[in-house]
C-alpha atoms as a PDB file:
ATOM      1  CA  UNK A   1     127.134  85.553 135.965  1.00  0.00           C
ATOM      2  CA  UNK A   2     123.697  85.283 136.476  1.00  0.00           C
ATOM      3  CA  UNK A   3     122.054  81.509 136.503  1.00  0.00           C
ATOM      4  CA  UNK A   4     118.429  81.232 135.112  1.00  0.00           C
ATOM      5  CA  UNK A   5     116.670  77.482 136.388  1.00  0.00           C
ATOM      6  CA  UNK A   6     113.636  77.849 133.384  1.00  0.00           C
ATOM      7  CA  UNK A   7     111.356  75.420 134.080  1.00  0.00           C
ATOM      8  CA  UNK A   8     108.371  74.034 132.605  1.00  0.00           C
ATOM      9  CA  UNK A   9     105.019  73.466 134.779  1.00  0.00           C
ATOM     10  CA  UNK A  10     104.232  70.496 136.258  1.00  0.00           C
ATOM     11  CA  UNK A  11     101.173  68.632 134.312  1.00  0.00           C
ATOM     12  CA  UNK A  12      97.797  69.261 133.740  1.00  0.00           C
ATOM     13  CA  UNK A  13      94.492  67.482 132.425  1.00  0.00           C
ATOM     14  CA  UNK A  14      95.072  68.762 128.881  1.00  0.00           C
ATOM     15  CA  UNK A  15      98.672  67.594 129.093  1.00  0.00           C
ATOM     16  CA  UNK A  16      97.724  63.543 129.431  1.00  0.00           C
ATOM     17  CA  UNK A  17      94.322  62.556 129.655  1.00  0.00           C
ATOM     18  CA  UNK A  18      92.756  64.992 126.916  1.00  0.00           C
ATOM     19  CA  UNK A  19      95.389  65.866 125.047  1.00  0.00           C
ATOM     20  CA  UNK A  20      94.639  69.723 123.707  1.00  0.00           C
ATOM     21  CA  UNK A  21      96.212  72.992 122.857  1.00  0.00           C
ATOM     22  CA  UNK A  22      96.878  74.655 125.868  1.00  0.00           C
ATOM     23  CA  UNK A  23      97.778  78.199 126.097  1.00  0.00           C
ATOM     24  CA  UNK A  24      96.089  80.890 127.979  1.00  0.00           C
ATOM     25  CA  UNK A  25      93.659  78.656 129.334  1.00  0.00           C
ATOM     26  CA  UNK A  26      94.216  78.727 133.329  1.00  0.00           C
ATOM     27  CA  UNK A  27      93.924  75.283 134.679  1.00  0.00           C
ATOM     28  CA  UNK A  28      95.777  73.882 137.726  1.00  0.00           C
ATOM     29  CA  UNK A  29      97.642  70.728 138.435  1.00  0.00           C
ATOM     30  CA  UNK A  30      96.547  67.569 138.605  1.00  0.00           C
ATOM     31  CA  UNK A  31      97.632  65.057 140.854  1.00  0.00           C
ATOM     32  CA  UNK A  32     100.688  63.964 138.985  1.00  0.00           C
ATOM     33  CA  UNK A  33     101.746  67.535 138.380  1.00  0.00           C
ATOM     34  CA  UNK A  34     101.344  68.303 141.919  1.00  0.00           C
ATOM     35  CA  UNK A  35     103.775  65.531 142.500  1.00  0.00           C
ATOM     36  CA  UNK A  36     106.426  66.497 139.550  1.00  0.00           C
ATOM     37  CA  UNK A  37     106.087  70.417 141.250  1.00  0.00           C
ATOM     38  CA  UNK A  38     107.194  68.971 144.406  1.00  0.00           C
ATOM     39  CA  UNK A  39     109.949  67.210 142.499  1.00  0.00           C
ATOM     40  CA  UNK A  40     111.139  70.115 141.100  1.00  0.00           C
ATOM     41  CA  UNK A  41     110.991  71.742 144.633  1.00  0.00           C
ATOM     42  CA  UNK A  42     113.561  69.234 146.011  1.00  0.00           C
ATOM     43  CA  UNK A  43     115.679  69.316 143.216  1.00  0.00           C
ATOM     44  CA  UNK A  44     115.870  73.021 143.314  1.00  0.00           C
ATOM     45  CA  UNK A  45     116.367  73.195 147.257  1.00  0.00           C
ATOM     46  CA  UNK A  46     120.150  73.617 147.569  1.00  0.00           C
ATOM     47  CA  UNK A  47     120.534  75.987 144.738  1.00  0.00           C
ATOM     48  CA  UNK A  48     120.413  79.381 146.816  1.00  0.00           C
ATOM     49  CA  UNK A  49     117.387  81.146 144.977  1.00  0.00           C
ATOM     50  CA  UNK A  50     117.496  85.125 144.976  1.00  0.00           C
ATOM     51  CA  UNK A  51     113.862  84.969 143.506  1.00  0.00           C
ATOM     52  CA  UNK A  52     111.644  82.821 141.714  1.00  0.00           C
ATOM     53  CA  UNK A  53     109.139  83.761 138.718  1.00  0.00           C
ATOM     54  CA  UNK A  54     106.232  82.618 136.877  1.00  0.00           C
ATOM     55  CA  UNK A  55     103.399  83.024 134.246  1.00  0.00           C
ATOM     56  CA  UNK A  56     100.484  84.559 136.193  1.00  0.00           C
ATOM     57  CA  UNK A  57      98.619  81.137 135.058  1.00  0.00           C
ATOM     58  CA  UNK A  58      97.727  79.153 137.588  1.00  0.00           C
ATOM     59  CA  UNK A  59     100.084  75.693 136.937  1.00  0.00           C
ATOM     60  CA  UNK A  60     102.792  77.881 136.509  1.00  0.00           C
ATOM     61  CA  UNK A  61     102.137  79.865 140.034  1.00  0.00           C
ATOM     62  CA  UNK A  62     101.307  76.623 141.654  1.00  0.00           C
ATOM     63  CA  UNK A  63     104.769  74.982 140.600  1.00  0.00           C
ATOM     64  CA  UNK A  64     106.302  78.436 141.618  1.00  0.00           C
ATOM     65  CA  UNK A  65     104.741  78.186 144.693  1.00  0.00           C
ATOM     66  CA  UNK A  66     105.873  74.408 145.458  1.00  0.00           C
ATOM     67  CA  UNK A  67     110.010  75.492 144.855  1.00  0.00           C
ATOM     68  CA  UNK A  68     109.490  79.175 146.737  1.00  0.00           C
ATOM     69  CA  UNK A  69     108.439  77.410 149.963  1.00  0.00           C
ATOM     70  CA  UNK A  70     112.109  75.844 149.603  1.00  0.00           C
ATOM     71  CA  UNK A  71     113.384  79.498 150.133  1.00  0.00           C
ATOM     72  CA  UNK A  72     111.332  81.510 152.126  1.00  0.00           C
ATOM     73  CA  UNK A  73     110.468  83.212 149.084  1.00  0.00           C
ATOM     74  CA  UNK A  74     106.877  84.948 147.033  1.00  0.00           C
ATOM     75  CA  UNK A  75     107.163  83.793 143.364  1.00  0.00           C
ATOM     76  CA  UNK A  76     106.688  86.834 141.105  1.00  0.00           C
ATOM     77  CA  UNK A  77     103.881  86.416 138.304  1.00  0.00           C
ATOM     78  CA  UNK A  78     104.757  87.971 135.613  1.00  0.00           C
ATOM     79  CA  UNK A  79     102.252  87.720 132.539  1.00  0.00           C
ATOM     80  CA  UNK A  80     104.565  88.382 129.829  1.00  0.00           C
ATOM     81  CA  UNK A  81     105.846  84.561 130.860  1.00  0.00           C
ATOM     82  CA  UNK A  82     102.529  82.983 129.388  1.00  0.00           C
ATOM     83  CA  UNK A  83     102.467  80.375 127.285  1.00  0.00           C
ATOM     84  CA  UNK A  84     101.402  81.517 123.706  1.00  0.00           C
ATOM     85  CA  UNK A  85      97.896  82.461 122.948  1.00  0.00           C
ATOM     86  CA  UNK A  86      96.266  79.883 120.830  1.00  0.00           C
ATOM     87  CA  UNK A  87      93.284  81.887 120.259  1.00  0.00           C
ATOM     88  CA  UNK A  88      90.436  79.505 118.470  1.00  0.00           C
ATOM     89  CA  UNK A  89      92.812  76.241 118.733  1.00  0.00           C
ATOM     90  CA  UNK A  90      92.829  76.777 122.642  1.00  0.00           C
ATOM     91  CA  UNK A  91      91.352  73.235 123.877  1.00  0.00           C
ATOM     92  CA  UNK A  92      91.347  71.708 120.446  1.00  0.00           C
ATOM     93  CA  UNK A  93      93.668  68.869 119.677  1.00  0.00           C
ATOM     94  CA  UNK A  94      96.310  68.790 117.000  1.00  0.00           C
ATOM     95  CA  UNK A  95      93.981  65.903 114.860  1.00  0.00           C
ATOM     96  CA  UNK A  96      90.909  68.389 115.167  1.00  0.00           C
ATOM     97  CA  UNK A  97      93.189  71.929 114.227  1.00  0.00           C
ATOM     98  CA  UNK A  98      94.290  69.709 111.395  1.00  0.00           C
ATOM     99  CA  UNK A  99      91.203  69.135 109.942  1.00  0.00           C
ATOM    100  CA  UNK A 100      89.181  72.054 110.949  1.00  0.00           C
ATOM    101  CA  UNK A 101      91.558  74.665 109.898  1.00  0.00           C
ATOM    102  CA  UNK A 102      93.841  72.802 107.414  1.00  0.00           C
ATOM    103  CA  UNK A 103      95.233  75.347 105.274  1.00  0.00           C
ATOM    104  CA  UNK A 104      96.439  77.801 107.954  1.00  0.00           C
ATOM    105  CA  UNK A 105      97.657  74.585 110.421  1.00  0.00           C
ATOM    106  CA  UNK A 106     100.031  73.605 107.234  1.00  0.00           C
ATOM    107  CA  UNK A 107     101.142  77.516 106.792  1.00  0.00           C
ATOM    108  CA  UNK A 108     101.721  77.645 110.728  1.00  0.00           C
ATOM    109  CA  UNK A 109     103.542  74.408 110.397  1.00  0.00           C
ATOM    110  CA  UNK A 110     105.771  75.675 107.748  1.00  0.00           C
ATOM    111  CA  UNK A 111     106.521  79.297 109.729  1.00  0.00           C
ATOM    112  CA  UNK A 112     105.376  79.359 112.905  1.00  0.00           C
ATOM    113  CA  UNK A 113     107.545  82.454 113.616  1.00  0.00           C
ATOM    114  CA  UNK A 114     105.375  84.868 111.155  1.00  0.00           C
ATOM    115  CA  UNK A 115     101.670  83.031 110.901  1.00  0.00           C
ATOM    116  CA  UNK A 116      99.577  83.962 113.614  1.00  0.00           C
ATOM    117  CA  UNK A 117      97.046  81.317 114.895  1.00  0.00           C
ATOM    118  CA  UNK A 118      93.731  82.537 114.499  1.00  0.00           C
ATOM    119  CA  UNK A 119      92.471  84.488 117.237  1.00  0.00           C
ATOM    120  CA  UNK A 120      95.847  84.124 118.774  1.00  0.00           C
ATOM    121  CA  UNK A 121      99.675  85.019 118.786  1.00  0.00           C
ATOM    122  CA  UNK A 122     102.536  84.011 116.026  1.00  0.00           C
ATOM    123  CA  UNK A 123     105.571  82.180 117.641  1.00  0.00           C
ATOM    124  CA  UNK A 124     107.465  85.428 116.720  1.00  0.00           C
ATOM    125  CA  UNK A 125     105.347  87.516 118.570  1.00  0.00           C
ATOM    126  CA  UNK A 126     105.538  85.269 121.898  1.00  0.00           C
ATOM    127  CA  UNK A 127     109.755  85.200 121.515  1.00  0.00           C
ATOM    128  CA  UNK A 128     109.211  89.101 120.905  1.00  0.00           C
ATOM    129  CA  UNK A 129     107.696  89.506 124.671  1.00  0.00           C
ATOM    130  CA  UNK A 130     109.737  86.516 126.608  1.00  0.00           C
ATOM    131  CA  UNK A 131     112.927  87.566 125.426  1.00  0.00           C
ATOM    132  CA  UNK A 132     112.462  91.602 126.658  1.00  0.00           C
ATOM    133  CA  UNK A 133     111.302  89.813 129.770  1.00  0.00           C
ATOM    134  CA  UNK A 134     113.976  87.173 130.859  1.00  0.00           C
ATOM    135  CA  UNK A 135     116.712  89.749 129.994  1.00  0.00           C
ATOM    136  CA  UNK A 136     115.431  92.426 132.333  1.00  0.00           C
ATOM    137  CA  UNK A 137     115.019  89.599 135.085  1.00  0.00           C
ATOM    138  CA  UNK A 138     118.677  88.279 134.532  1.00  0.00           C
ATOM    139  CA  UNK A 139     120.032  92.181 134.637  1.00  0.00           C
ATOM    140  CA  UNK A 140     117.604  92.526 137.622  1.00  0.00           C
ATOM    141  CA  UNK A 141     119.805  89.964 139.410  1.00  0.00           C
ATOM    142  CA  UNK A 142     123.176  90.061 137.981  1.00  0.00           C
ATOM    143  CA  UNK A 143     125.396  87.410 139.707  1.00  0.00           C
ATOM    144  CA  UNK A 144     122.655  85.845 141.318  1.00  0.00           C
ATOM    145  CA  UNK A 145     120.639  82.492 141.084  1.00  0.00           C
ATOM    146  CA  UNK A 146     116.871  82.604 139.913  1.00  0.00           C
ATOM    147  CA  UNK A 147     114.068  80.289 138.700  1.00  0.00           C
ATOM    148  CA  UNK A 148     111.867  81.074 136.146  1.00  0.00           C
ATOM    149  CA  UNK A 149     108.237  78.402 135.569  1.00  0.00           C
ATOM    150  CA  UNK A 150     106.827  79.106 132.651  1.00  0.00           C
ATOM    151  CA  UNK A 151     105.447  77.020 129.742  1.00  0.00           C
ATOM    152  CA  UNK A 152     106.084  74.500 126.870  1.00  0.00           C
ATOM    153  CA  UNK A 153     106.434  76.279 123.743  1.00  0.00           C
ATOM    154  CA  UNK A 154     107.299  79.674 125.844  1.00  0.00           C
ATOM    155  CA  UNK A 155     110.552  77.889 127.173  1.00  0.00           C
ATOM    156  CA  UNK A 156     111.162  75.959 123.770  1.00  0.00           C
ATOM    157  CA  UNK A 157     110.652  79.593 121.777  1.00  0.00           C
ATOM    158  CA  UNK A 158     112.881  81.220 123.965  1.00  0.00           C
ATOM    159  CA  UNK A 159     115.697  78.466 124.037  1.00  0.00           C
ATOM    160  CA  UNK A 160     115.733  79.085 119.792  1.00  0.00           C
ATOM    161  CA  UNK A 161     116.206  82.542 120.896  1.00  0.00           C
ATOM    162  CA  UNK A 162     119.302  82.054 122.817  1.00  0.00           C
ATOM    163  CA  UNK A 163     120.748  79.705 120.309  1.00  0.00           C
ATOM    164  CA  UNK A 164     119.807  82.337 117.182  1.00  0.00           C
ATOM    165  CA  UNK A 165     117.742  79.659 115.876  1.00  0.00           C
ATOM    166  CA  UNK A 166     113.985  81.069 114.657  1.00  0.00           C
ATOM    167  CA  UNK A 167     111.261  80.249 116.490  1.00  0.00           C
ATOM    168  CA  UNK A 168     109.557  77.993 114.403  1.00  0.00           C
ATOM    169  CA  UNK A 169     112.593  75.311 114.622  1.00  0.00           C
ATOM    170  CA  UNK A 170     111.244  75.203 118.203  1.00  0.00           C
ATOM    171  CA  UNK A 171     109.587  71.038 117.852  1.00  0.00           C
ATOM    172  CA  UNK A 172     113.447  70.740 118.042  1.00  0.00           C
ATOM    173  CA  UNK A 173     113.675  71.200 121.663  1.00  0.00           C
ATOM    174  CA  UNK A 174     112.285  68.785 123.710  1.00  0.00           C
ATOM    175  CA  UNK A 175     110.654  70.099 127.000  1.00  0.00           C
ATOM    176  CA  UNK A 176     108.492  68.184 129.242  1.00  0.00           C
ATOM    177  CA  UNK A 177     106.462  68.778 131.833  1.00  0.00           C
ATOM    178  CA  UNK A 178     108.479  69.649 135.405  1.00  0.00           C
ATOM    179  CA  UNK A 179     111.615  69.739 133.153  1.00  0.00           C
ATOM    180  CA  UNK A 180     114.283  72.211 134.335  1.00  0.00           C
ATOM    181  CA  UNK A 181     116.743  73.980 132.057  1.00  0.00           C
ATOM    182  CA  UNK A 182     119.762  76.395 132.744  1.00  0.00           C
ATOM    183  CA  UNK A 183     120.905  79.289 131.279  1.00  0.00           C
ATOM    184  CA  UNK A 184     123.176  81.399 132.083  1.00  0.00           C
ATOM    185  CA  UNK A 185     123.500  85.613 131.288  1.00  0.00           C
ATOM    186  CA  UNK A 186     126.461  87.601 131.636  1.00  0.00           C
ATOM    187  CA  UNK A 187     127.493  90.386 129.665  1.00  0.00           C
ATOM    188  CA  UNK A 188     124.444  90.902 127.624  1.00  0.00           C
ATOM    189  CA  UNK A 189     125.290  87.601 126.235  1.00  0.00           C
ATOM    190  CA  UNK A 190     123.223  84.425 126.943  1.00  0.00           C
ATOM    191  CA  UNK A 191     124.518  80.707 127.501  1.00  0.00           C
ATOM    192  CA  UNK A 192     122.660  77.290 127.252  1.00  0.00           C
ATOM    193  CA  UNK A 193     124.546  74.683 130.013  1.00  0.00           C
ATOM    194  CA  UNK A 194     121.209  72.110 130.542  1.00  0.00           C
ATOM    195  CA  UNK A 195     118.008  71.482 128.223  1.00  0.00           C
ATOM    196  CA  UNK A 196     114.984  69.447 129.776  1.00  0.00           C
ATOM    197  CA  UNK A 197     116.482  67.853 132.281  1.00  0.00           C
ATOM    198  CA  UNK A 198     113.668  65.490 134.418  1.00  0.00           C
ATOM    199  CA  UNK A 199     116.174  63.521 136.425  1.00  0.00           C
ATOM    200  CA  UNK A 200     114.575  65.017 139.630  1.00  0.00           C
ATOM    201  CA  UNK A 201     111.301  63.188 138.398  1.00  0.00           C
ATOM    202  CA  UNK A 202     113.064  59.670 138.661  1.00  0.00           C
ATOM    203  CA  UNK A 203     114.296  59.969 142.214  1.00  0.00           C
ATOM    204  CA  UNK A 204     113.887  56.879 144.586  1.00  0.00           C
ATOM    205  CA  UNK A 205     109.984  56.659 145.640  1.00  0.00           C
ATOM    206  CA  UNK A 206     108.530  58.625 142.954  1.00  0.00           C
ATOM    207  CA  UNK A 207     106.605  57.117 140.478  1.00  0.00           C
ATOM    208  CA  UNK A 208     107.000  59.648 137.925  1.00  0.00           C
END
């Protein structure tokens, strides 16, 4: 059986002090999400990593980074683990989408799977290229344990996918920042055990 650690980046400006759509857009850590990497990092130490993954964007390299120095291992960046494309939304908060595009917000609202953002990617399209991915990284390293940092909606989107639940139920899933899931492949069959989990961020001397 092979174990999958997925875990969301730790935070970023957009995430907190300007809240904003935040997809391709390749900004690093703050302070605080230096601090929830390192987290992550310790919780992470003791689990005997084979290899360790990530979205070639830079929060998600950096948090790689923080847990791969546990291991002695490189973090592989692997671009088809972005977070979604959010095309002309990217840096725009949800208030200002709302009003400046209202009619195609409320349709992307309604099916996020099939209505592409503009200038962007449709939630189906983003499980369509994570799902390919993770599988080939789970057969990759069959029996083995592995962590994967990737994104918000990336993780959430591909968490629907493993429970055959469409994309666009995928505000279901709760997923914060640092937040570590587990999943678990074996025989081409895929198995949820632990959904954004931040106990690691409430350890004894850290603030977060």
């Amino acid at each position: 059986m092979t174990r999958i650690y997925l875990i969301r980046h730790g935070e970023v400006l957009w995430n907190r002090e300007h809240p904003a759509y935040c997809g391709h857009t390749d900004l690093e850590l703050n302070e605080r999400g230096r601090e929830q990497a390192e987290c992550v990092a310790q919780r992470l130490a003791g689990a005997e990593l084979s290899a360790i993954y990530c979205s070639d964007l830079r929060r998600a390299r950096d948090t790689a980074a923080a847990i791969a120095a546990r291991h002695g291992l490189e973090p592989v960046a692997d671009p088809a683990l972005r977070e979604v494309n959010y095309g002309e939304w990217e840096g725009v908060s949800e208030e200002d989408v709302r009003a400046g595009w209202p009619d195609h917000y409320a349709a992307w609202k309604r099916d996020a799977e099939k209505v592409r953002i503009p200038g962007g990617e449709s939630f189906g399209e983003l499980r369509d290229r994570l799902v390919p991915a993770l599988t080939a990284i789970a057969e990759r390293h069959a029996g083995e344990n592995v962590a994967v940092v990737a994104h918000k909606s990336s993780n959430r989107v591909f968490l629907c996918a493993v429970l055959g639940l469409s994309p666009s139920l995928y505000r279901r899933i709760g997923q914060e920042n640092a937040a570590v899931n587990l999943i678990s492949y074996e025989g081409c069959r895929w198995r949820v055990d632990l959904v954004n989990d931040t106990c690691h961020l409430r350890l004894p001397g850290n603030s977060g």
